[in-house]
PDB file of N, CA and C in Angstrom:
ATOM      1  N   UNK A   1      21.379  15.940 -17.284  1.00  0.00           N
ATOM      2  CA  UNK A   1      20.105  16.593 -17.059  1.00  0.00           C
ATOM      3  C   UNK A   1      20.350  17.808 -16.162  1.00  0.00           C
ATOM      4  N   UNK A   2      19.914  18.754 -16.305  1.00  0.00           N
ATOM      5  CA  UNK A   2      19.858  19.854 -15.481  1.00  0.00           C
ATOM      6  C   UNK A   2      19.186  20.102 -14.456  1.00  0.00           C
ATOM      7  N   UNK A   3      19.311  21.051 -13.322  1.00  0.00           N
ATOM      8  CA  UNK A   3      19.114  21.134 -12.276  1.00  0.00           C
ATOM      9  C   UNK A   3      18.421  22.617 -12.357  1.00  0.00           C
ATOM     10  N   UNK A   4      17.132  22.732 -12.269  1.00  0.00           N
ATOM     11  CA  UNK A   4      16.949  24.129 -11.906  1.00  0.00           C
ATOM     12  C   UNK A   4      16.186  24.370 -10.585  1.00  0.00           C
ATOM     13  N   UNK A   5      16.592  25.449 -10.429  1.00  0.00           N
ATOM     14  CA  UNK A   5      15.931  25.996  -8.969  1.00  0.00           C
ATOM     15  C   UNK A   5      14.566  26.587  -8.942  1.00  0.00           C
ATOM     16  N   UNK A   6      13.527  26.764  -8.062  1.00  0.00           N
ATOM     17  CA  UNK A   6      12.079  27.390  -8.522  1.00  0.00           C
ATOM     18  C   UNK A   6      12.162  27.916  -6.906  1.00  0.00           C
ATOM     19  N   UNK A   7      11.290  29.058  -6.717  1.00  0.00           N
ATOM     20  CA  UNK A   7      10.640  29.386  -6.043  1.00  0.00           C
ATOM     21  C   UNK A   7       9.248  29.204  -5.667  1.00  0.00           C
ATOM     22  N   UNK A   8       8.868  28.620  -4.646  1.00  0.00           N
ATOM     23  CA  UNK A   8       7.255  28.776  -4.987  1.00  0.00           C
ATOM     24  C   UNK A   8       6.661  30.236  -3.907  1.00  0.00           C
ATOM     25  N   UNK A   9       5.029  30.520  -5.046  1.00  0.00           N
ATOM     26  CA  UNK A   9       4.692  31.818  -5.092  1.00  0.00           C
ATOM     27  C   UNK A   9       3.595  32.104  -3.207  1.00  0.00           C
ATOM     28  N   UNK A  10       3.367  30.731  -3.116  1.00  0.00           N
ATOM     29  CA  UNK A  10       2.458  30.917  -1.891  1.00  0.00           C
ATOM     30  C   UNK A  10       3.063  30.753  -0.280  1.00  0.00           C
ATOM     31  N   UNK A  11       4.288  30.280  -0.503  1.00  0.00           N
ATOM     32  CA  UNK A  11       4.929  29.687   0.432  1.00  0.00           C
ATOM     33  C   UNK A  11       6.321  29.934   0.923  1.00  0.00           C
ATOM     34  N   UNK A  12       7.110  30.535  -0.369  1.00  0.00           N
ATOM     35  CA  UNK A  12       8.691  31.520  -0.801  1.00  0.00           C
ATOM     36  C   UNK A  12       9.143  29.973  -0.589  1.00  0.00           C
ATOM     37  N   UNK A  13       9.341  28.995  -0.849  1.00  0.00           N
ATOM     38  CA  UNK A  13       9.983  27.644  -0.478  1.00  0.00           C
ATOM     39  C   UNK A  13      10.901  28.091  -1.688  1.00  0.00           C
ATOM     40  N   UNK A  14      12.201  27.878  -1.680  1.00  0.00           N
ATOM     41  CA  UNK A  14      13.316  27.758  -3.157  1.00  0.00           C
ATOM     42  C   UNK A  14      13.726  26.328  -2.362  1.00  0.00           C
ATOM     43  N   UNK A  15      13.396  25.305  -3.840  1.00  0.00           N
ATOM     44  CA  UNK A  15      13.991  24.413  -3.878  1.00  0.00           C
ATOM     45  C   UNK A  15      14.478  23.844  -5.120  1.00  0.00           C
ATOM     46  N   UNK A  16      14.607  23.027  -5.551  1.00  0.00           N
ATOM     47  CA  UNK A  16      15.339  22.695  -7.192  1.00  0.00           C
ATOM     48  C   UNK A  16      14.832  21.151  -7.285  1.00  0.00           C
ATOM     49  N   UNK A  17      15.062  20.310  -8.769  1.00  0.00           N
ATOM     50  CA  UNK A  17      14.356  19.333  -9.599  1.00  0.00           C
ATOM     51  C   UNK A  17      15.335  19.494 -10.604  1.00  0.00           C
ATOM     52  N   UNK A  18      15.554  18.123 -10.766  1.00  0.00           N
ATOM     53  CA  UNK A  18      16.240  17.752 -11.901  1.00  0.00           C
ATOM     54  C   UNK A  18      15.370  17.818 -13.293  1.00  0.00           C
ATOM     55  N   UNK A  19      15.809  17.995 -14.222  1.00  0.00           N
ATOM     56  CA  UNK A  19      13.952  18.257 -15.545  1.00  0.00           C
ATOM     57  C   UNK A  19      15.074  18.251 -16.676  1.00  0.00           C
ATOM     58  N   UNK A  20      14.688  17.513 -17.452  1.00  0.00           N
ATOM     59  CA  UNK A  20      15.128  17.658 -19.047  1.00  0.00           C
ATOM     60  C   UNK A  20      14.517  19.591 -19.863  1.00  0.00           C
ATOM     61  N   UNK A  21      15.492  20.334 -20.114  1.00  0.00           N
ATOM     62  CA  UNK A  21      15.147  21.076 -20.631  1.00  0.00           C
ATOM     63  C   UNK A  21      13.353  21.124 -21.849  1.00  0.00           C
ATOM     64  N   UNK A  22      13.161  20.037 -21.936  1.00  0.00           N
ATOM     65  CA  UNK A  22      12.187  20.310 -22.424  1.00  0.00           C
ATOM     66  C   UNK A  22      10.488  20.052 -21.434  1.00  0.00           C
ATOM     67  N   UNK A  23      11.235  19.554 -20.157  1.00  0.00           N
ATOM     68  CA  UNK A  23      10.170  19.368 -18.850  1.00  0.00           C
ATOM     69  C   UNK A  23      10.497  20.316 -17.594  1.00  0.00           C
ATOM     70  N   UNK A  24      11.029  21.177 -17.882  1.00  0.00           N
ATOM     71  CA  UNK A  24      11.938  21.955 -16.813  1.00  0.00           C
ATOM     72  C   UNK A  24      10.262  22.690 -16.297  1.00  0.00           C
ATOM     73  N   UNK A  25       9.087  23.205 -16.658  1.00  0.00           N
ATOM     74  CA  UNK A  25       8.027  23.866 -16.033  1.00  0.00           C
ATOM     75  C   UNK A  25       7.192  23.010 -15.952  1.00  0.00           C
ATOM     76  N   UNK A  26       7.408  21.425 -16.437  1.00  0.00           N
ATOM     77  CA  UNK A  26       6.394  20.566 -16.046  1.00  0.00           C
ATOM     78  C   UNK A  26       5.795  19.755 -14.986  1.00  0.00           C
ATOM     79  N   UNK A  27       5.048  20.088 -14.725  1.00  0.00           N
ATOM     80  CA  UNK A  27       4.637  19.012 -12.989  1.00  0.00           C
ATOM     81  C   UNK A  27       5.873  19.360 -12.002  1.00  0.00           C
ATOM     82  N   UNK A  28       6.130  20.299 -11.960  1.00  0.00           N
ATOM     83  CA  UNK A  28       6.672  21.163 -10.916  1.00  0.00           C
ATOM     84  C   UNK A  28       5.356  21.606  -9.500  1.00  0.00           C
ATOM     85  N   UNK A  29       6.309  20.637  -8.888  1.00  0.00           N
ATOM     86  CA  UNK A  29       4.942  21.132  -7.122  1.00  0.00           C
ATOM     87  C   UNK A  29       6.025  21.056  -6.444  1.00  0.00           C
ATOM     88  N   UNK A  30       5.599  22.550  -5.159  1.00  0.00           N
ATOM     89  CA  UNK A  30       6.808  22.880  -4.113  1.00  0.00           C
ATOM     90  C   UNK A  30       6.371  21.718  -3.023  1.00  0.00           C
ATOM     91  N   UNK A  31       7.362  21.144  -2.336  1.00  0.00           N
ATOM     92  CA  UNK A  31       7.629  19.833  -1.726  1.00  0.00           C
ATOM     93  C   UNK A  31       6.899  20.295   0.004  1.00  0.00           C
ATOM     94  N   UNK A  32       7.152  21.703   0.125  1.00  0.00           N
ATOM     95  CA  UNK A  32       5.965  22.261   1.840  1.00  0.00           C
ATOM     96  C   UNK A  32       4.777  22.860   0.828  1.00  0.00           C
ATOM     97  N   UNK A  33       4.288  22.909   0.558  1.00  0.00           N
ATOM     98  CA  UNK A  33       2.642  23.281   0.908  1.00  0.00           C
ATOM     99  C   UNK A  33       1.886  22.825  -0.858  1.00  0.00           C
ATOM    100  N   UNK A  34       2.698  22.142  -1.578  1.00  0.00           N
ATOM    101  CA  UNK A  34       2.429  21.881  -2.695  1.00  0.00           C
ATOM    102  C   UNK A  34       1.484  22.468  -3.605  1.00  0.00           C
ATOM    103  N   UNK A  35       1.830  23.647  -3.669  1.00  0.00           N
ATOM    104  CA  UNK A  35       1.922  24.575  -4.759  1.00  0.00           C
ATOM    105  C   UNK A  35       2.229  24.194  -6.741  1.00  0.00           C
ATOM    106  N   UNK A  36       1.476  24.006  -7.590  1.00  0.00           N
ATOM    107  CA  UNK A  36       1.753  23.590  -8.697  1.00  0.00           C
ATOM    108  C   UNK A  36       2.139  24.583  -9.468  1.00  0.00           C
ATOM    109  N   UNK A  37       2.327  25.824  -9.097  1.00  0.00           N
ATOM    110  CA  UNK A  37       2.595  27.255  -9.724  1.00  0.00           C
ATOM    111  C   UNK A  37       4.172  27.678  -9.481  1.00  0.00           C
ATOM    112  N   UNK A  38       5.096  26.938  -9.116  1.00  0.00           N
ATOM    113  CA  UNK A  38       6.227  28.097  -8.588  1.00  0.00           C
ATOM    114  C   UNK A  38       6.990  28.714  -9.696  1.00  0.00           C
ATOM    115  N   UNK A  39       7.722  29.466  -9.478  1.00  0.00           N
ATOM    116  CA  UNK A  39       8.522  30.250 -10.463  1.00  0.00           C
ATOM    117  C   UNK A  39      10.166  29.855 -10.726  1.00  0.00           C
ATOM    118  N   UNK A  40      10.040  29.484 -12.080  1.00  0.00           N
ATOM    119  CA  UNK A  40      11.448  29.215 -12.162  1.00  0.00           C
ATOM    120  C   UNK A  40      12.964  30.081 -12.252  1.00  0.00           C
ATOM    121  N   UNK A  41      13.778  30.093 -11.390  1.00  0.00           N
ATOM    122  CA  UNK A  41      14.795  31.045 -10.930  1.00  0.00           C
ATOM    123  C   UNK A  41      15.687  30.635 -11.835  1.00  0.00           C
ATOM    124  N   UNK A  42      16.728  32.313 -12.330  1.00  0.00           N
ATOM    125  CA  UNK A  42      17.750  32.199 -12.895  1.00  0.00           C
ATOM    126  C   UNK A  42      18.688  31.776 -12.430  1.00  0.00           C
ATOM    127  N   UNK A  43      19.436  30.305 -12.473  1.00  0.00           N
ATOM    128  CA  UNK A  43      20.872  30.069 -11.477  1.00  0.00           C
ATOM    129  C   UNK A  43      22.227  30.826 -12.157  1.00  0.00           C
ATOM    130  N   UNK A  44      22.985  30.932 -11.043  1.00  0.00           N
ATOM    131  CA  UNK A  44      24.231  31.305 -11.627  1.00  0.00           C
ATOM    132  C   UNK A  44      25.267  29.243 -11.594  1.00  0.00           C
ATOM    133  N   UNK A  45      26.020  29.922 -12.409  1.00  0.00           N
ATOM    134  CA  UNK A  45      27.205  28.638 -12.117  1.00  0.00           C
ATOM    135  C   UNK A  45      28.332  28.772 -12.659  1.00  0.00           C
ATOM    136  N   UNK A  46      29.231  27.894 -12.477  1.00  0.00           N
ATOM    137  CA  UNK A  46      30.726  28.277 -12.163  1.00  0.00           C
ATOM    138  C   UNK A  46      31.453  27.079 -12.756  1.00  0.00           C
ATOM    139  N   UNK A  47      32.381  26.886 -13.972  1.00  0.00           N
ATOM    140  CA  UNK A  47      33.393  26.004 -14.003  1.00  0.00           C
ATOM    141  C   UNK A  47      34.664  26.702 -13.565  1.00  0.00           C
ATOM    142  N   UNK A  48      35.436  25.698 -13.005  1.00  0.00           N
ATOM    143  CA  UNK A  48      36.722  25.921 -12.525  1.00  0.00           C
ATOM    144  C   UNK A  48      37.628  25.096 -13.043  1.00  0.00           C
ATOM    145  N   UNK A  49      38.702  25.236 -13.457  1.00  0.00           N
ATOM    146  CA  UNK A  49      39.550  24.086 -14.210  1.00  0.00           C
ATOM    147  C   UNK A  49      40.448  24.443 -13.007  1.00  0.00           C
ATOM    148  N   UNK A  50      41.559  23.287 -12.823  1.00  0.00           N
ATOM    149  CA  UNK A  50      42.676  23.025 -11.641  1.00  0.00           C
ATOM    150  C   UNK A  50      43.820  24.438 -12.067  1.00  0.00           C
ATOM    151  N   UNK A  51      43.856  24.493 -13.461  1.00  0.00           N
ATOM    152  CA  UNK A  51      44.858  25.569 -13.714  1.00  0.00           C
ATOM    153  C   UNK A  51      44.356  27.245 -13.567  1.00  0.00           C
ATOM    154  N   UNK A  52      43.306  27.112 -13.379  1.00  0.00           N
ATOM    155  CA  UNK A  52      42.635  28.248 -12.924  1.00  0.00           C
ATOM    156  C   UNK A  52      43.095  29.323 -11.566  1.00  0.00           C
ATOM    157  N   UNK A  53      43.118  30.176 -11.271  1.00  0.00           N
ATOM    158  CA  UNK A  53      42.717  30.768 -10.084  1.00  0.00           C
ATOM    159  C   UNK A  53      41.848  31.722  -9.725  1.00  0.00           C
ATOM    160  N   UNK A  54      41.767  32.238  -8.032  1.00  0.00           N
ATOM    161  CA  UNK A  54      40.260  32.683  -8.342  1.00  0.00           C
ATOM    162  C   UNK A  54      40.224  34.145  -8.514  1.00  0.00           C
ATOM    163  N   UNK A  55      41.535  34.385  -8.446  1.00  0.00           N
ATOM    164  CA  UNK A  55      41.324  36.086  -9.053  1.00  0.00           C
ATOM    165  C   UNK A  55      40.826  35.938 -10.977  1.00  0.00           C
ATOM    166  N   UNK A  56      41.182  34.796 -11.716  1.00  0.00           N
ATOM    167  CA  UNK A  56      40.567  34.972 -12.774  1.00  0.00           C
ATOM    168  C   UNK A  56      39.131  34.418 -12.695  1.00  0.00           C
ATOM    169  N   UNK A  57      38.702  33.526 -12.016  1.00  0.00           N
ATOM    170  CA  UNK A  57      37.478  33.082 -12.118  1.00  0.00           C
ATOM    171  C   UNK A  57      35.947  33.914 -11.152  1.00  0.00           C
ATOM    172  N   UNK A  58      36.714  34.939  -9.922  1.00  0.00           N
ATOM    173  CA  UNK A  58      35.646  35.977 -10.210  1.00  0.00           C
ATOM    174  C   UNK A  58      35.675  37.097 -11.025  1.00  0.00           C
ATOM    175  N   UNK A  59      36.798  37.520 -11.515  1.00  0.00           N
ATOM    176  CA  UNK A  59      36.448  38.437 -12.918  1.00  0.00           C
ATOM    177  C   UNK A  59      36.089  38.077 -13.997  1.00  0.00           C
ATOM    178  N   UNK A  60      36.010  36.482 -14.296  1.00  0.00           N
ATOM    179  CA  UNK A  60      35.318  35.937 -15.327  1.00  0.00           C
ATOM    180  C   UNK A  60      33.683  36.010 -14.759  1.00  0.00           C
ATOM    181  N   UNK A  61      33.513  35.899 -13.845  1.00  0.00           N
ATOM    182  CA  UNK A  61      32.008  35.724 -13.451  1.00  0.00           C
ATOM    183  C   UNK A  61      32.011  34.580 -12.635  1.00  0.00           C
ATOM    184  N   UNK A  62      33.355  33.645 -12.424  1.00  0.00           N
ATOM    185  CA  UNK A  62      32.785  32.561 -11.939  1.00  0.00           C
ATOM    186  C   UNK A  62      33.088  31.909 -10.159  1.00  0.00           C
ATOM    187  N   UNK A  63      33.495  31.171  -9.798  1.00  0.00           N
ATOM    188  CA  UNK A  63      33.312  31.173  -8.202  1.00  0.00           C
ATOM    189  C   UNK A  63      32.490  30.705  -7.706  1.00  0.00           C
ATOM    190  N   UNK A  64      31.532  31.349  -6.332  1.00  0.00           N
ATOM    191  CA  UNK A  64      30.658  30.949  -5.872  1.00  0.00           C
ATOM    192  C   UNK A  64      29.532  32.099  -5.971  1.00  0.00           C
ATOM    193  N   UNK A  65      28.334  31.619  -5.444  1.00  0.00           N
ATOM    194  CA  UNK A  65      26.930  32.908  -5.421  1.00  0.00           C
ATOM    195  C   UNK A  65      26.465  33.043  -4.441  1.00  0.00           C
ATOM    196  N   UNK A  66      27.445  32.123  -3.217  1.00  0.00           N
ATOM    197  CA  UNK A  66      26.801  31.975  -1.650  1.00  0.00           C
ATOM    198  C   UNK A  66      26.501  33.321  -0.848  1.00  0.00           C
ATOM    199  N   UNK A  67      27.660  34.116  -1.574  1.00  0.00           N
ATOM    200  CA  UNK A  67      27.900  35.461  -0.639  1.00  0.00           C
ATOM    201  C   UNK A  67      28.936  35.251   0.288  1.00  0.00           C
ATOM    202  N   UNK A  68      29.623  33.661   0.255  1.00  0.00           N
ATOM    203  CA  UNK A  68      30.575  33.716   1.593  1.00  0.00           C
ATOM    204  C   UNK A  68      29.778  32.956   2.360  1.00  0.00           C
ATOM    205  N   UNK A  69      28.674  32.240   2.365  1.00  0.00           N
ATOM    206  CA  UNK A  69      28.165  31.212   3.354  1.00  0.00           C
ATOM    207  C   UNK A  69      28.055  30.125   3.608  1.00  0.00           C
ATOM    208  N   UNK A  70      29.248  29.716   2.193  1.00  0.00           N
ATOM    209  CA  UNK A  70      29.472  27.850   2.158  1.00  0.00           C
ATOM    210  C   UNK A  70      31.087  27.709   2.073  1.00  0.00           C
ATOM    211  N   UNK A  71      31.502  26.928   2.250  1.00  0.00           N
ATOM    212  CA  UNK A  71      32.483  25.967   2.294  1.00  0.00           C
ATOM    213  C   UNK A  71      33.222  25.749   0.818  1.00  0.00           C
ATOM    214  N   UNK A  72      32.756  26.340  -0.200  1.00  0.00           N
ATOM    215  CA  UNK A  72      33.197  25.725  -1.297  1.00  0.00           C
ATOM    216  C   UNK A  72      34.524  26.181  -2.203  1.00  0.00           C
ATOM    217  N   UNK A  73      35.035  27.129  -1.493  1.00  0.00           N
ATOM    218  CA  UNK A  73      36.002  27.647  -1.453  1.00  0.00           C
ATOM    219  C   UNK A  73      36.307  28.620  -3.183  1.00  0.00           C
ATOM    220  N   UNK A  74      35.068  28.870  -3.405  1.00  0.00           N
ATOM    221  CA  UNK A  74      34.611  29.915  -4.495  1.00  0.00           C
ATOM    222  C   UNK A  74      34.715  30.733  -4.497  1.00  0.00           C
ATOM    223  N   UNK A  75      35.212  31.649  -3.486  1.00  0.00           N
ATOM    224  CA  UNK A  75      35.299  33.408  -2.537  1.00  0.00           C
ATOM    225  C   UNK A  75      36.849  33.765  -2.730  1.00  0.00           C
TER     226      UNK A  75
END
């Protein structure tokens, strides 16, 4: 099942919900001020195979999207 991220519109809360692609805009409410409207955000994401490295996997596009502010060693 997928994971998408939403923004909500009254409050800027980004948080994410697991949703079957075919419930991904359904009964979506932001978890601070419960908002039934938020907006669903484009994620980025990243496979990495062990034989990989990361000079090919950020010129493929892939890595991290933190900017450098996590731990995940995607940079």
């Amino acid at each position: 099942m997928p994971l998408y991220e939403y923004q909500c519109a009254a409050c800027d809360t980004r948080f994410e919900k697991l949703a079957s692609f075919a419930r991904a805009d359904q009964d979506v409410v932001c978890p601070i001020c419960g908002n039934t409207h938020p907006r669903r955000l484009i994620s980025i994401f990243a496979t990495l195979s062990p034989s990989s490295d990361r000079a090919s996997a950020s010129a493929s596009g892939g890595g991290c999207a933190c900017g450098g502010a996590c731990s995940c060693g995607g940079h």
